[in-house]
PDB file of N, CA and C in Angstrom:
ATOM      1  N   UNK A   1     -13.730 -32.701   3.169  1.00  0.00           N
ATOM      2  CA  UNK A   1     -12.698 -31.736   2.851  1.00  0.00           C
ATOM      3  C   UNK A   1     -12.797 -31.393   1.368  1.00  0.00           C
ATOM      4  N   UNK A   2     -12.834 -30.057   0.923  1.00  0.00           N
ATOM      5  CA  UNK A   2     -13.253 -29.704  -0.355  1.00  0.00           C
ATOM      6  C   UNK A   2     -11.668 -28.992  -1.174  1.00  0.00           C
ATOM      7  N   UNK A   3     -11.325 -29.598  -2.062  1.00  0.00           N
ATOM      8  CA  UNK A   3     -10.128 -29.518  -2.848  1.00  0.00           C
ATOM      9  C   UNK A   3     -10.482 -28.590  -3.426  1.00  0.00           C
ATOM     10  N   UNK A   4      -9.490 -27.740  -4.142  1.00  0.00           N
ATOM     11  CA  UNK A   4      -9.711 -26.556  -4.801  1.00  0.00           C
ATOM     12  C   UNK A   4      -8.176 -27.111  -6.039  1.00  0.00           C
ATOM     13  N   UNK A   5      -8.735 -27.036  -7.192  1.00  0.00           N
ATOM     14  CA  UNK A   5      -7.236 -27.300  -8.065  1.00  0.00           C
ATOM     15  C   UNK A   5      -6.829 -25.819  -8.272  1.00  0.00           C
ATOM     16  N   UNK A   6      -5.805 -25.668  -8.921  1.00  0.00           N
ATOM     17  CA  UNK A   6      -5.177 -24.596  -9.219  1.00  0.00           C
ATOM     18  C   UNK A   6      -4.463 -24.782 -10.296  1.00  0.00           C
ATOM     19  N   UNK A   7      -4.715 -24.496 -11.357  1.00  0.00           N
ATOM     20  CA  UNK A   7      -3.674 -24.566 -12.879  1.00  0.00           C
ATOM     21  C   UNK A   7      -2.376 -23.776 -13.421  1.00  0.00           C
ATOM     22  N   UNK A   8      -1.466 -24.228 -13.135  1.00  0.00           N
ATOM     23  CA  UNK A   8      -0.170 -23.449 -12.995  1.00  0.00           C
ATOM     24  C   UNK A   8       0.216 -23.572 -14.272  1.00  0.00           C
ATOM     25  N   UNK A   9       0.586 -22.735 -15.209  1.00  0.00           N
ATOM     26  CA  UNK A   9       1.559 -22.895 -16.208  1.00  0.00           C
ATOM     27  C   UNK A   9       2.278 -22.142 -16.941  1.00  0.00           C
ATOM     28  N   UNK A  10       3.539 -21.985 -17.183  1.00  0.00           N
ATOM     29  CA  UNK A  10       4.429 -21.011 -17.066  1.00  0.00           C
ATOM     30  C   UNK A  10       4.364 -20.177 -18.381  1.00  0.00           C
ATOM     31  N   UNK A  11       3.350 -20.763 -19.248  1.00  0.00           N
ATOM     32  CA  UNK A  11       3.278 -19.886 -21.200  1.00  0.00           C
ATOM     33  C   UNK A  11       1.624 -19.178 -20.742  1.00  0.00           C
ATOM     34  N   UNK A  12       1.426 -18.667 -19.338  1.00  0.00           N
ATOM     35  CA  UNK A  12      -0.195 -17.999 -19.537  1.00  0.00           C
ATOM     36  C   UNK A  12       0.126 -16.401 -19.825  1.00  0.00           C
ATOM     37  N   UNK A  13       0.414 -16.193 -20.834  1.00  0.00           N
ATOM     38  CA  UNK A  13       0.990 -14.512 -21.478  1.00  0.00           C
ATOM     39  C   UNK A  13      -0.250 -13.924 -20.935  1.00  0.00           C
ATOM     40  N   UNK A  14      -1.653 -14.115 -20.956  1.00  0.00           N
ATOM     41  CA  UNK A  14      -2.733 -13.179 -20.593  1.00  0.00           C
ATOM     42  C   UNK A  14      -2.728 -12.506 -19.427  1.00  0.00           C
ATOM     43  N   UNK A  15      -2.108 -14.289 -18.310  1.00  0.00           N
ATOM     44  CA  UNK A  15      -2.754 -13.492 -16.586  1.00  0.00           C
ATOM     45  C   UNK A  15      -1.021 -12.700 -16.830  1.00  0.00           C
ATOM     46  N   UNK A  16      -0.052 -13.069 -17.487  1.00  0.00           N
ATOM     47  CA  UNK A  16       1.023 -12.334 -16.943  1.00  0.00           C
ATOM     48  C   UNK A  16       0.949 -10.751 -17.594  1.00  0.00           C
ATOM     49  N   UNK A  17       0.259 -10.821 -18.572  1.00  0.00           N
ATOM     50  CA  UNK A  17      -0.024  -9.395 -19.479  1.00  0.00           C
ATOM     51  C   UNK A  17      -0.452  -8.446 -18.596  1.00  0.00           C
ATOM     52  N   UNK A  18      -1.620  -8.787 -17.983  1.00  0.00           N
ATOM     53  CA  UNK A  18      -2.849  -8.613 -17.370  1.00  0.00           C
ATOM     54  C   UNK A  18      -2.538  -8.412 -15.503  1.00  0.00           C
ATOM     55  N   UNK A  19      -1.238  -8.982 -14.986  1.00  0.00           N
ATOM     56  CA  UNK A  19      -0.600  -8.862 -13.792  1.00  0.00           C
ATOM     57  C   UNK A  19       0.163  -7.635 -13.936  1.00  0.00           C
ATOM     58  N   UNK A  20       1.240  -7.552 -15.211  1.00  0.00           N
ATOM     59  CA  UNK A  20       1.801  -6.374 -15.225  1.00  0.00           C
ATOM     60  C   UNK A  20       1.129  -4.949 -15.403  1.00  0.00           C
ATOM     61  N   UNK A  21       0.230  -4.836 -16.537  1.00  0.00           N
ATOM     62  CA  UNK A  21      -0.794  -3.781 -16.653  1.00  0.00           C
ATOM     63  C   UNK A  21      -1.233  -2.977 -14.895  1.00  0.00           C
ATOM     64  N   UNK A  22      -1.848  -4.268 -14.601  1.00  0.00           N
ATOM     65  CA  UNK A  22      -2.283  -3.915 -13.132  1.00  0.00           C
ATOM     66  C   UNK A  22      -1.175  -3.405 -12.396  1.00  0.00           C
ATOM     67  N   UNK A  23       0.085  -3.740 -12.110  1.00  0.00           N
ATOM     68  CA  UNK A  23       1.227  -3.348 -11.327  1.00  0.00           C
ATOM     69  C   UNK A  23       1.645  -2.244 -12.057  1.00  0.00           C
ATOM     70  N   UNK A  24       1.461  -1.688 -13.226  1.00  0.00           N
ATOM     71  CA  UNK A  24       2.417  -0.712 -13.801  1.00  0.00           C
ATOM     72  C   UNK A  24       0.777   0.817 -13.049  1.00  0.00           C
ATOM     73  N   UNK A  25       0.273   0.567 -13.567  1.00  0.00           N
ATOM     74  CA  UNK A  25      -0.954   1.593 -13.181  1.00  0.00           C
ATOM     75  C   UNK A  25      -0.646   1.449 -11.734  1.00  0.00           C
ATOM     76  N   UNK A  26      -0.243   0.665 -10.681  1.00  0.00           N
ATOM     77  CA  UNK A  26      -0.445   1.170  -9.599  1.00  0.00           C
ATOM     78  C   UNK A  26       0.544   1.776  -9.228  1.00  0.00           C
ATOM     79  N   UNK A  27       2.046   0.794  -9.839  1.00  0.00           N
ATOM     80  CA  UNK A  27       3.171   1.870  -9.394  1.00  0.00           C
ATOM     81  C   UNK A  27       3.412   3.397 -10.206  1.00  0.00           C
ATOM     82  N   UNK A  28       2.590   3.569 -11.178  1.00  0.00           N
ATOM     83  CA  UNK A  28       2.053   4.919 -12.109  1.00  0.00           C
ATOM     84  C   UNK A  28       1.593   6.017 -10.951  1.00  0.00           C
ATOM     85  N   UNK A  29       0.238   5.931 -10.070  1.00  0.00           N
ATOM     86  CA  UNK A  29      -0.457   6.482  -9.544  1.00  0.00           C
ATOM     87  C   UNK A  29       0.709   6.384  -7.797  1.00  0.00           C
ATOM     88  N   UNK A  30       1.449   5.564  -7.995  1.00  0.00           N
ATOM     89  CA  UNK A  30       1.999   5.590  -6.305  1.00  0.00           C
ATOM     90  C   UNK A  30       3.362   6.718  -6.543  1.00  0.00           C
ATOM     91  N   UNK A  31       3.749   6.591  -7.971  1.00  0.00           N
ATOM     92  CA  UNK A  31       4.770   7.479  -8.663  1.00  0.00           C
ATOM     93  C   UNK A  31       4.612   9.052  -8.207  1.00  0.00           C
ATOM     94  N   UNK A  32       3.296   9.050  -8.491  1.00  0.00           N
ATOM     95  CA  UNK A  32       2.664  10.469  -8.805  1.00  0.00           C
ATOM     96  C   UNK A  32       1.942  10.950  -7.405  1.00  0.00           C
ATOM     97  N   UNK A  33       1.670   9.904  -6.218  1.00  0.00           N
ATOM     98  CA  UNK A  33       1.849   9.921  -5.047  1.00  0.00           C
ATOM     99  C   UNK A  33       3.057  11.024  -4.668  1.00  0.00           C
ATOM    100  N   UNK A  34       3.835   9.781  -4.863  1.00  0.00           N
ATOM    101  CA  UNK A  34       5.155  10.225  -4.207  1.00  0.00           C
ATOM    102  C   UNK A  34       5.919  11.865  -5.018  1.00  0.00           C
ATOM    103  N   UNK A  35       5.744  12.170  -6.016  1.00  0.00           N
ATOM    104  CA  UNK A  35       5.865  13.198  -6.298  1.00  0.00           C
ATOM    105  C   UNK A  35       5.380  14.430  -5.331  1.00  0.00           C
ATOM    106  N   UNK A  36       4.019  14.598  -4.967  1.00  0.00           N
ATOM    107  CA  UNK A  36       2.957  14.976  -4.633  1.00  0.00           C
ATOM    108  C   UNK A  36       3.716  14.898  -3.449  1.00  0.00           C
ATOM    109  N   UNK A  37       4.301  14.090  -2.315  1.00  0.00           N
ATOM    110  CA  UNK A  37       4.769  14.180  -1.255  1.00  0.00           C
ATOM    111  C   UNK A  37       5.642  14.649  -0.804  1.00  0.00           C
ATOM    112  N   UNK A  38       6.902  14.577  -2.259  1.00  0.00           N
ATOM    113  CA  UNK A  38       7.931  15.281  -1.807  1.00  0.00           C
ATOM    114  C   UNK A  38       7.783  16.617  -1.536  1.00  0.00           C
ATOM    115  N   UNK A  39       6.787  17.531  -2.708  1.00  0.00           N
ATOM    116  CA  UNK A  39       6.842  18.592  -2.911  1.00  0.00           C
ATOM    117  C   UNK A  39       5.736  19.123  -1.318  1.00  0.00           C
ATOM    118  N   UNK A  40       4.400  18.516  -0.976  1.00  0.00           N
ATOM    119  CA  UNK A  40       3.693  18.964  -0.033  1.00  0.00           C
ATOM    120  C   UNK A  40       4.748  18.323   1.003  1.00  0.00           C
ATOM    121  N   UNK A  41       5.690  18.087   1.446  1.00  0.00           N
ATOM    122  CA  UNK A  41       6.676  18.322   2.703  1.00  0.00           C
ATOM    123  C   UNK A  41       7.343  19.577   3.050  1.00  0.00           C
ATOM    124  N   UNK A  42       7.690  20.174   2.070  1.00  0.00           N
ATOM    125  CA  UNK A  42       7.804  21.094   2.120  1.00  0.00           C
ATOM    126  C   UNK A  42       7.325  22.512   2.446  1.00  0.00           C
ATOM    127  N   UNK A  43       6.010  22.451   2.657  1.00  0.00           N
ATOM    128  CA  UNK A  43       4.819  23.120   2.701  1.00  0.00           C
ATOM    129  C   UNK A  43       4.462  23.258   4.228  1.00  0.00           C
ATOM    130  N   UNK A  44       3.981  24.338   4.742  1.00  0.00           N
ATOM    131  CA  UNK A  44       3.578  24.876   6.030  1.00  0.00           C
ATOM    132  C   UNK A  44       2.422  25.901   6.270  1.00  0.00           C
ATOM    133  N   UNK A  45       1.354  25.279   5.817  1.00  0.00           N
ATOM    134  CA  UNK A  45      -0.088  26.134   5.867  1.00  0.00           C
ATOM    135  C   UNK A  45      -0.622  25.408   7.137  1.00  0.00           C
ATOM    136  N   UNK A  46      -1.838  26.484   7.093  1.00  0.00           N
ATOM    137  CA  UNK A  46      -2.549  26.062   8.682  1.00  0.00           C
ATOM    138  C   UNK A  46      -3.322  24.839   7.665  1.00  0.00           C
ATOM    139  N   UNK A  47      -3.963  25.151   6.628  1.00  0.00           N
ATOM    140  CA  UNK A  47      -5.162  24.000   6.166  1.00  0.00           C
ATOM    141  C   UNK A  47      -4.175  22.782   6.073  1.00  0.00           C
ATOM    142  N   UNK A  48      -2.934  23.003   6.002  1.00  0.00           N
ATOM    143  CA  UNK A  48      -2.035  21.221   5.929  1.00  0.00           C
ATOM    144  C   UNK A  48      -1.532  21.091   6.881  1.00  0.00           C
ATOM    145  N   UNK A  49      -2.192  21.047   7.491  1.00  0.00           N
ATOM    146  CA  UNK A  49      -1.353  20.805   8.990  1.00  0.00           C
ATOM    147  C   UNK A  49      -1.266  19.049   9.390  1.00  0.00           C
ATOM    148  N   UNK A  50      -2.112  17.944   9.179  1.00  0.00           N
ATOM    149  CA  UNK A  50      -1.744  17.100   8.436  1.00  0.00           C
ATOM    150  C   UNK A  50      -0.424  16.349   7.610  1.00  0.00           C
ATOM    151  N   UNK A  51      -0.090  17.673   7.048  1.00  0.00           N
ATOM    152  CA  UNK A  51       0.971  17.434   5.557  1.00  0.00           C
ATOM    153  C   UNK A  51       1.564  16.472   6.241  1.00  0.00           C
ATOM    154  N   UNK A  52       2.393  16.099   7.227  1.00  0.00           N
ATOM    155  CA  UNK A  52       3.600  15.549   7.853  1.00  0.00           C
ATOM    156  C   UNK A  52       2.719  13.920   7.495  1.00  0.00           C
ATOM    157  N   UNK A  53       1.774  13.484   7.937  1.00  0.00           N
ATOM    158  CA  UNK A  53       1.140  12.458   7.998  1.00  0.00           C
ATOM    159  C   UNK A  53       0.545  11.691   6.752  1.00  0.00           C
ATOM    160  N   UNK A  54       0.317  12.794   5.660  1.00  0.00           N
ATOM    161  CA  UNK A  54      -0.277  12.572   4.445  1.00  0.00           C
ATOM    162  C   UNK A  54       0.966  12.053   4.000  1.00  0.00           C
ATOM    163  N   UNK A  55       2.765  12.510   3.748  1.00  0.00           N
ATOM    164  CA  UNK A  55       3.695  12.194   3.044  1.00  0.00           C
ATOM    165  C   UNK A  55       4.145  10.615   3.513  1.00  0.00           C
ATOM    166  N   UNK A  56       3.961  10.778   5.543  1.00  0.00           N
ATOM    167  CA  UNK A  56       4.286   9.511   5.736  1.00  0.00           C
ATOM    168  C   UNK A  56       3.659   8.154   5.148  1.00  0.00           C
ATOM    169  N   UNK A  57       2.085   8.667   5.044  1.00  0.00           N
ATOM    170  CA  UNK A  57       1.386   7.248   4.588  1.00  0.00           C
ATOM    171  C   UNK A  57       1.462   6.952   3.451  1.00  0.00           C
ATOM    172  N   UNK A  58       1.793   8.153   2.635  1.00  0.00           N
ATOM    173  CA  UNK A  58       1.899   7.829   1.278  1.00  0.00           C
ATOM    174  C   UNK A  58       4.113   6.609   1.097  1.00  0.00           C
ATOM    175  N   UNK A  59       4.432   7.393   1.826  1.00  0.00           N
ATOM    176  CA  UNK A  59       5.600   6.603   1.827  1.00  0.00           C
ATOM    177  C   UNK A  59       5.504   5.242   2.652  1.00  0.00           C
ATOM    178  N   UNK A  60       4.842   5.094   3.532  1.00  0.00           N
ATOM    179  CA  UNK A  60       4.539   3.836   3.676  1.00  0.00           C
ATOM    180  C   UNK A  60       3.819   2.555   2.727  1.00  0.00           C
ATOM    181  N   UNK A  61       2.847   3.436   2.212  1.00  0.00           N
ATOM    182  CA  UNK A  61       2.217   2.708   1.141  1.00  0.00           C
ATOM    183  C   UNK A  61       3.122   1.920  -0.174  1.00  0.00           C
ATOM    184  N   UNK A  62       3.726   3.484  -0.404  1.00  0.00           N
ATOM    185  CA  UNK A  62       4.747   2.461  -1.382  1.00  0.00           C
ATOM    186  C   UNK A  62       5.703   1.779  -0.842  1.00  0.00           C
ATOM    187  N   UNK A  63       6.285   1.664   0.257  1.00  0.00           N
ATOM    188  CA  UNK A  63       6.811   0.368   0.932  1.00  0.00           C
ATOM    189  C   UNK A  63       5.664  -1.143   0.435  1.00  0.00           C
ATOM    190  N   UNK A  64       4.606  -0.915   1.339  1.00  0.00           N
ATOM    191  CA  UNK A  64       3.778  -1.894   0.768  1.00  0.00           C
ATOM    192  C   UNK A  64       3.228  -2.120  -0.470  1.00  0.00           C
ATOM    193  N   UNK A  65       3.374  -0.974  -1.271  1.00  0.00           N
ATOM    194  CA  UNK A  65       3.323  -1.948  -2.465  1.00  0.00           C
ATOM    195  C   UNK A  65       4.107  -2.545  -3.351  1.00  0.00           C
ATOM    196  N   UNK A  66       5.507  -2.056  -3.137  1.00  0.00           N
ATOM    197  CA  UNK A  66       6.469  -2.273  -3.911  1.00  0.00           C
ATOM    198  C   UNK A  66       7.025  -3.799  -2.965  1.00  0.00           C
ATOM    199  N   UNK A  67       7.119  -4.496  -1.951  1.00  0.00           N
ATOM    200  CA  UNK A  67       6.492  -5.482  -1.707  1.00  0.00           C
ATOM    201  C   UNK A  67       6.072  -6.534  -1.729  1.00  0.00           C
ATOM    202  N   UNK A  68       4.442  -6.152  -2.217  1.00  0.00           N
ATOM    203  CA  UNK A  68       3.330  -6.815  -2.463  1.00  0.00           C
ATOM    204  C   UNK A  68       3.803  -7.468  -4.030  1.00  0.00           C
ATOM    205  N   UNK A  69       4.303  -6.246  -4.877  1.00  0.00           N
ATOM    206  CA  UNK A  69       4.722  -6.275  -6.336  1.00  0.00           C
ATOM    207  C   UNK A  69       5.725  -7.344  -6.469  1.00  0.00           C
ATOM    208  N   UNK A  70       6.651  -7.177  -5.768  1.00  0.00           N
ATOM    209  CA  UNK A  70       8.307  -8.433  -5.659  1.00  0.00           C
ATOM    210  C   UNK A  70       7.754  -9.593  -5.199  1.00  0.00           C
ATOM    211  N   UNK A  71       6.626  -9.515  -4.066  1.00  0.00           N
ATOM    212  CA  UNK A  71       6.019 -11.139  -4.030  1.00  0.00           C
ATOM    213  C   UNK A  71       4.983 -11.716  -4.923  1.00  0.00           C
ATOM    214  N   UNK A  72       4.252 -10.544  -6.045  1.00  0.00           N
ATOM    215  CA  UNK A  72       3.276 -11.132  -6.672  1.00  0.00           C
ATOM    216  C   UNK A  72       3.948 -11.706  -7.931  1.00  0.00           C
ATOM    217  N   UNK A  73       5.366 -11.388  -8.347  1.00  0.00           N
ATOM    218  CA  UNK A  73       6.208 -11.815  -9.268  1.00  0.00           C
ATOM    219  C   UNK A  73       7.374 -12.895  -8.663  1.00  0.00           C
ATOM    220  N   UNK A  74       7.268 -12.914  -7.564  1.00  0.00           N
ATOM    221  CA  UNK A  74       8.339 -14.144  -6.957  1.00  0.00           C
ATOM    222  C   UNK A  74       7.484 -15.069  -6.495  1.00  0.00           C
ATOM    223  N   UNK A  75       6.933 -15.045  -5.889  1.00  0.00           N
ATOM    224  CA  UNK A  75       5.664 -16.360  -5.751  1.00  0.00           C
ATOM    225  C   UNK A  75       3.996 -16.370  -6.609  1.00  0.00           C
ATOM    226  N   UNK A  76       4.629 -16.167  -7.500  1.00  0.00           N
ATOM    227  CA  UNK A  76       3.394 -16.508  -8.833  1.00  0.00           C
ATOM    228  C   UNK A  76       2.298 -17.765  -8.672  1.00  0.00           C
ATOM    229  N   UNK A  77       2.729 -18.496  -8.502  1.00  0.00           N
ATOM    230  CA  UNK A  77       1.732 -19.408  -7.998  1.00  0.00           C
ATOM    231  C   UNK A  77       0.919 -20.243  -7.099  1.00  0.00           C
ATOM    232  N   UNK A  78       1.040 -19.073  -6.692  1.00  0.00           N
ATOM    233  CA  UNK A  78       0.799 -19.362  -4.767  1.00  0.00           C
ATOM    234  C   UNK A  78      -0.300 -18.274  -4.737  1.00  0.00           C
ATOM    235  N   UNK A  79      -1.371 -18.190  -5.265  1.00  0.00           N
ATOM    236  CA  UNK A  79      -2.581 -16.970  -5.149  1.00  0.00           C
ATOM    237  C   UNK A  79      -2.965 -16.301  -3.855  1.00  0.00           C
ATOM    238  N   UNK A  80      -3.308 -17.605  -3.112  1.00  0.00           N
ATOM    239  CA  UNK A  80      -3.720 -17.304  -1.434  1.00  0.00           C
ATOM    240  C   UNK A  80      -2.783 -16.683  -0.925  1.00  0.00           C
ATOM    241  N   UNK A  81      -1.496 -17.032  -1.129  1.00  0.00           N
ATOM    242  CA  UNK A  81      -0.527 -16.087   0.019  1.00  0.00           C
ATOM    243  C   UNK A  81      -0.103 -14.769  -0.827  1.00  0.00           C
ATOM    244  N   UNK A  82      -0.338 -14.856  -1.983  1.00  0.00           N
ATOM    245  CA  UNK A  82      -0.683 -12.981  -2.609  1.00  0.00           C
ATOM    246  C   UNK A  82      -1.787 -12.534  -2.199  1.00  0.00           C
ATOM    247  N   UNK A  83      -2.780 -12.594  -2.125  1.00  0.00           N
ATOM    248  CA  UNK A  83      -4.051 -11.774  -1.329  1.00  0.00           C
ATOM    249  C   UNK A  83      -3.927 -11.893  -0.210  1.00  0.00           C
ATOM    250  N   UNK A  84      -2.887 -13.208   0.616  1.00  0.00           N
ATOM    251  CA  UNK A  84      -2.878 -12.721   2.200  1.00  0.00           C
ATOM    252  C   UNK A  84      -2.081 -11.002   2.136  1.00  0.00           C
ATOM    253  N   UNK A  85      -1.271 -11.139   1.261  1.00  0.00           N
ATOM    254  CA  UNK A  85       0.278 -10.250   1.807  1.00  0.00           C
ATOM    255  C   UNK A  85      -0.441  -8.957   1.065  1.00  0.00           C
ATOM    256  N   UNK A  86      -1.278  -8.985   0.085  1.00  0.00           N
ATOM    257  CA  UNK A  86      -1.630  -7.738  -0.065  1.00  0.00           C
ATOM    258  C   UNK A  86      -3.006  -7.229   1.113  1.00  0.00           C
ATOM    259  N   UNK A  87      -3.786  -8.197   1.561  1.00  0.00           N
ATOM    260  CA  UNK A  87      -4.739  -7.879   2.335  1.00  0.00           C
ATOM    261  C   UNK A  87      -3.883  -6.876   3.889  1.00  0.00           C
ATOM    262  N   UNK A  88      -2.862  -7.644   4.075  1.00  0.00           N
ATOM    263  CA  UNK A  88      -1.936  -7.618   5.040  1.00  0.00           C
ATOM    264  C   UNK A  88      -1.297  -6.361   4.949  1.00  0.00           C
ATOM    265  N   UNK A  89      -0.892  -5.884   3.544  1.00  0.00           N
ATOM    266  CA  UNK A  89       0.248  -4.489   3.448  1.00  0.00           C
ATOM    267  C   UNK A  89      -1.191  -3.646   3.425  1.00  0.00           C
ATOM    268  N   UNK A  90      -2.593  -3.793   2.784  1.00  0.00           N
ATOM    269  CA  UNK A  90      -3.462  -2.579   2.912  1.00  0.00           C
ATOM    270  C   UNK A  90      -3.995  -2.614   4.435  1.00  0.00           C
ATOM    271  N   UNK A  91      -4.007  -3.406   5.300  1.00  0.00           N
ATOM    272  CA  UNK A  91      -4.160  -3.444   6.680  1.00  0.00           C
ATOM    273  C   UNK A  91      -3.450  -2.577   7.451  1.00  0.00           C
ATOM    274  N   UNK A  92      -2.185  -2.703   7.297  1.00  0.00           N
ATOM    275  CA  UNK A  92      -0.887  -2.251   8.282  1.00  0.00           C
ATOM    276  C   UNK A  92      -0.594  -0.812   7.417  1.00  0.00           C
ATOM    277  N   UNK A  93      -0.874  -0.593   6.468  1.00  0.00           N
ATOM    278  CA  UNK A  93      -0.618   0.860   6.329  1.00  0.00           C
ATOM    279  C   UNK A  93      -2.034   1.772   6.267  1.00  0.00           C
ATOM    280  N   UNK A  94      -3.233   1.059   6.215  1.00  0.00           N
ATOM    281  CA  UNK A  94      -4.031   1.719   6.489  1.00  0.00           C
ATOM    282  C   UNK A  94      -4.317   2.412   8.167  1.00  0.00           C
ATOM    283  N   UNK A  95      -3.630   1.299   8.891  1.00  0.00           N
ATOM    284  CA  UNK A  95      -3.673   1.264  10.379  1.00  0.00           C
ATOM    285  C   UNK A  95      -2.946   2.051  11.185  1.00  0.00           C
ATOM    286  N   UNK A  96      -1.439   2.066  10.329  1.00  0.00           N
ATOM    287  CA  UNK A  96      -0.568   3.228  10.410  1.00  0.00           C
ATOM    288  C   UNK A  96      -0.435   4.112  10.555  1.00  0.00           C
ATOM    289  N   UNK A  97      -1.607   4.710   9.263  1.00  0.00           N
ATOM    290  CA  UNK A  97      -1.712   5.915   8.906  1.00  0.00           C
ATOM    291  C   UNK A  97      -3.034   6.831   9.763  1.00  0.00           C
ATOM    292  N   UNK A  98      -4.160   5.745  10.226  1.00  0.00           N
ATOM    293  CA  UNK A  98      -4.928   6.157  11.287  1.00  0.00           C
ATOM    294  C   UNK A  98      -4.370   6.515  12.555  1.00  0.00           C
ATOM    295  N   UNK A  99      -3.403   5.770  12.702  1.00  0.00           N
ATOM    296  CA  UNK A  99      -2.571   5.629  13.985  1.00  0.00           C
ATOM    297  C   UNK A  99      -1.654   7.147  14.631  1.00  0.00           C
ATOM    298  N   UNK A 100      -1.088   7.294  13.269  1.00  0.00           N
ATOM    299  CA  UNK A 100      -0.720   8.976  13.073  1.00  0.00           C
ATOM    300  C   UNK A 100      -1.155   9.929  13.279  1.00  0.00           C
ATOM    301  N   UNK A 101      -2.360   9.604  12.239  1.00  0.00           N
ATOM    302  CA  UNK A 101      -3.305  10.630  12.761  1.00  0.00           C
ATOM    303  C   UNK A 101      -3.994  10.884  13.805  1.00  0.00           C
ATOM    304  N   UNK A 102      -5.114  10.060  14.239  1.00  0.00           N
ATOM    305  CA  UNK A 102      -5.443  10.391  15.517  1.00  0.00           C
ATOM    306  C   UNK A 102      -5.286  10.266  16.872  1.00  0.00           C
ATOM    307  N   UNK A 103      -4.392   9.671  16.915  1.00  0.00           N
ATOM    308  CA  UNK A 103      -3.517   9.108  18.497  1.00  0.00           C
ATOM    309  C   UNK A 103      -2.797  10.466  18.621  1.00  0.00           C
ATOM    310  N   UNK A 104      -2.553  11.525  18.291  1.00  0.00           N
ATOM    311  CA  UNK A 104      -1.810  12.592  18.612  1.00  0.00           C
ATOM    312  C   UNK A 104      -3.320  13.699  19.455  1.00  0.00           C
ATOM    313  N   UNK A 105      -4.140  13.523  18.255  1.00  0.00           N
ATOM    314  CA  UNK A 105      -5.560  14.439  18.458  1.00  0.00           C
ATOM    315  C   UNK A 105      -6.307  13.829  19.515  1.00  0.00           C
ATOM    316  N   UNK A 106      -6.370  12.263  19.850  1.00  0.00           N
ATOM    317  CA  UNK A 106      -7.240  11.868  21.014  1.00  0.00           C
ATOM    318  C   UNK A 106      -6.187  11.966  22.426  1.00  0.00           C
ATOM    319  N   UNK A 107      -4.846  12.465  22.284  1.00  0.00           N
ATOM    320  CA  UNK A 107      -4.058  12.554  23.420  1.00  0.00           C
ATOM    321  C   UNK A 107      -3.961  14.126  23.869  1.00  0.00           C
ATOM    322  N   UNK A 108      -4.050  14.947  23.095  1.00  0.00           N
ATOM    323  CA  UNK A 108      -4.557  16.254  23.085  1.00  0.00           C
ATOM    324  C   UNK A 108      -5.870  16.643  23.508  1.00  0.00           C
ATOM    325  N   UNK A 109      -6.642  15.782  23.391  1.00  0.00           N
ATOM    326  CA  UNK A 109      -8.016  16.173  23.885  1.00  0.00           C
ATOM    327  C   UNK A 109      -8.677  15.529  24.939  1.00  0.00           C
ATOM    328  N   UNK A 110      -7.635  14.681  25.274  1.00  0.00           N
ATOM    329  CA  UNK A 110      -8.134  13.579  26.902  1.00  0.00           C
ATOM    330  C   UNK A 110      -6.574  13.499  27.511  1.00  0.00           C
ATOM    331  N   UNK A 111      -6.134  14.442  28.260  1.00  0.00           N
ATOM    332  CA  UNK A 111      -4.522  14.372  28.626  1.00  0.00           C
ATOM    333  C   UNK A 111      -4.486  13.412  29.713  1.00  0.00           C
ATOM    334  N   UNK A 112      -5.785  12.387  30.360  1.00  0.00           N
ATOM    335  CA  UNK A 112      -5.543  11.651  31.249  1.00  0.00           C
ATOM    336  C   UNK A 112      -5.164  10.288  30.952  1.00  0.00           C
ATOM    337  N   UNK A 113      -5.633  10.609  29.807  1.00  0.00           N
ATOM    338  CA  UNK A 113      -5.463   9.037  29.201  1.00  0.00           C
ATOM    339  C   UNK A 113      -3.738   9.023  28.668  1.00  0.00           C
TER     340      UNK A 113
END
């Protein structure tokens, strides 16, 4: 059985510098997501026809990451079960968002199924 240590200690200013940086850029770009969603909901072109699906995943996403964010700052030292829960939120909203999309288009194009 192969041990793995793990060094916990509550003065590491770098990984916590270096945790926030990373979380502020993502909730930056999920910000600017969600901007982007409110306004393309609104919208009714043939080329976005989509749109409805693009706003949902994007609002799902920031469900999962905002999240991922409250558990990577509430269970800090627990690494493995932060890469489970983020492996886990990019799983289920990636899956989601496939799910949206083409389960409408493969039921439209095979009505037996």
């Amino acid at each position: 059985m192969e041990v793995v240590v793990f060094c916990y200690s509550p003065t590491r200013t770098t990984a916590n510098i270096w945790i926030i940086v990373t979380c502020g850029y993502l909730a930056l770009l999920q910000f600017i997501g969600l901007i982007l969603a409110v306004r393309l909901h609104k919208v009714n072109l043939k080329a976005l026809e989509n749109s409805r699906y693009i706003v949902a995943s994007i609002y799902i996403s920031s469900i999962c990451l905002m999240l991922v964010m409250v558990a990577l700052f509430a269970i800090n030292n627990l690494p493995n079960i932060i890469e489970l829960l983020f492996s886990a939120s990019l799983l289920a909203s990636t899956a989601v968002f496939l799910f949206m999309i083409f389960i409408p288009k493969v039921s439209k194009a095979f009505p037996c199924i």
